[in-house]
Protein backbone atom coordinates (compact mmCIF):
# COMPACT_ATOMS: atom_id res chain seq x y z
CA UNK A 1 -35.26 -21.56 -6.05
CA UNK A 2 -32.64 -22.36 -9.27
CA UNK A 3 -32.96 -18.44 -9.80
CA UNK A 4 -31.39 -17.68 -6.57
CA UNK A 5 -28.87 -20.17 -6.74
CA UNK A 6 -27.75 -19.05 -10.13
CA UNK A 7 -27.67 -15.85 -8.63
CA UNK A 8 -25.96 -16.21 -6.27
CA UNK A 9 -23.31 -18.81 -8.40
CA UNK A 10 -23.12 -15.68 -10.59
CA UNK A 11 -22.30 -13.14 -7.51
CA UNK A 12 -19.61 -15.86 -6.52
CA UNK A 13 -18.03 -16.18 -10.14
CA UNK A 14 -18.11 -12.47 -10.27
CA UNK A 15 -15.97 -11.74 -7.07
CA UNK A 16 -13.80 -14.57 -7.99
CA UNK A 17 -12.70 -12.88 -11.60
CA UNK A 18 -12.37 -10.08 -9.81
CA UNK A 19 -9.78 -11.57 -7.46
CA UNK A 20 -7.73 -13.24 -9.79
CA UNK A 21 -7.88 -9.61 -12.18
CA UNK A 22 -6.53 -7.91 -8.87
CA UNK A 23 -3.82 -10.56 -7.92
CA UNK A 24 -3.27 -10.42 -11.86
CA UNK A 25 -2.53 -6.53 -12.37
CA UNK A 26 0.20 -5.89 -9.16
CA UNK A 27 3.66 -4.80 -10.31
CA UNK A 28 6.76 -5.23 -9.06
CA UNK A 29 9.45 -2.71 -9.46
CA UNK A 30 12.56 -2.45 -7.37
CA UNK A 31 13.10 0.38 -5.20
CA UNK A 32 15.54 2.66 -5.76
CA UNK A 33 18.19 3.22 -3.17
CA UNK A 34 21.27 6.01 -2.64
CA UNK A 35 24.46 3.99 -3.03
CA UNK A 36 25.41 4.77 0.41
CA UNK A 37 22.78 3.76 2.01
CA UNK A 38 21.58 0.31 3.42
CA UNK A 39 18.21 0.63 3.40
CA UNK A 40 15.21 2.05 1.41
CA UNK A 41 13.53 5.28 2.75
CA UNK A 42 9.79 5.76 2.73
CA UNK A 43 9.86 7.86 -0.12
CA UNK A 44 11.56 5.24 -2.66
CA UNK A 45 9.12 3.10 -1.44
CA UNK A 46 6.06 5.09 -2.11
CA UNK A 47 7.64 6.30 -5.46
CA UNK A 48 8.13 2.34 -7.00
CA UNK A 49 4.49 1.57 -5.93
CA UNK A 50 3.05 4.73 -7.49
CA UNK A 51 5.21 3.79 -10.99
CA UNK A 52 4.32 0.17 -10.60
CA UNK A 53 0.38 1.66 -9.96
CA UNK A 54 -0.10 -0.54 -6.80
CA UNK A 55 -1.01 2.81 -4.60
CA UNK A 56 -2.43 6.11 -5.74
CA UNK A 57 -0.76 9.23 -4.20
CA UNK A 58 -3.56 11.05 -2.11
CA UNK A 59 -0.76 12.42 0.28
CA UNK A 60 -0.16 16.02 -0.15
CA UNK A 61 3.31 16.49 -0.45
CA UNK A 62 4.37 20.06 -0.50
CA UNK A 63 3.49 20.56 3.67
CA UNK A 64 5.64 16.89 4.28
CA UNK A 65 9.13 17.41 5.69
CA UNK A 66 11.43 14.65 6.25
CA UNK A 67 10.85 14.83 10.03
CA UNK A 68 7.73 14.36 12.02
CA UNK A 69 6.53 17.25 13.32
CA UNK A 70 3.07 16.46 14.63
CA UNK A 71 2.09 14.58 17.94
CA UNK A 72 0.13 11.48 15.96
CA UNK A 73 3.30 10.99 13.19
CA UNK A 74 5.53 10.09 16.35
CA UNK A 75 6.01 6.83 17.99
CA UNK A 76 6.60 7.06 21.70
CA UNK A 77 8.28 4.51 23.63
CA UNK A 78 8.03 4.59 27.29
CA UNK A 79 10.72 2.24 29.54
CA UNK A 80 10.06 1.69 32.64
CA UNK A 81 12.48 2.08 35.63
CA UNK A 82 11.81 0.79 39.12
């Protein structure tokens, strides 16, 4: 019985460290922007997580373009009229 509660203490302690390691190792970098523009763009975003190593790249980017081409990278918005 005490070696399945210290077992499972030790589980509990483990997950814990690894928590506080996690919250621990984020980054924060600011985004760069173009001076005549308001707001960030996806891109600048993706690029100051990558350098701060938050996110690892696993898009490919040589077949991206800057517009959606595909169905499922679209958001449609339907408005009803009646």
């Amino acid at each position: 019985e005490r070696d399945v509660e210290r077992a499972f203490s030790q589980r509990t302690i483990e997950a814990l460290k690894a928590q506080v390691e996690n919250k621990r190792s984020r980054k924060r970098t600011k985004v760069k922007t173009s001076p005549n523009s308001k707001f960030a763009n996806i891109r600048a975003i993706q690029k100051a997580q990558e350098e701060a190593g938050n996110v690892e790249t696993t898009i490919d980017e040589s077949n991206r373009s800057e517009s959606p081409s595909d169905e499922e990278d679209c958001i449609v918005v339907a408005v009803g009229g009646g």
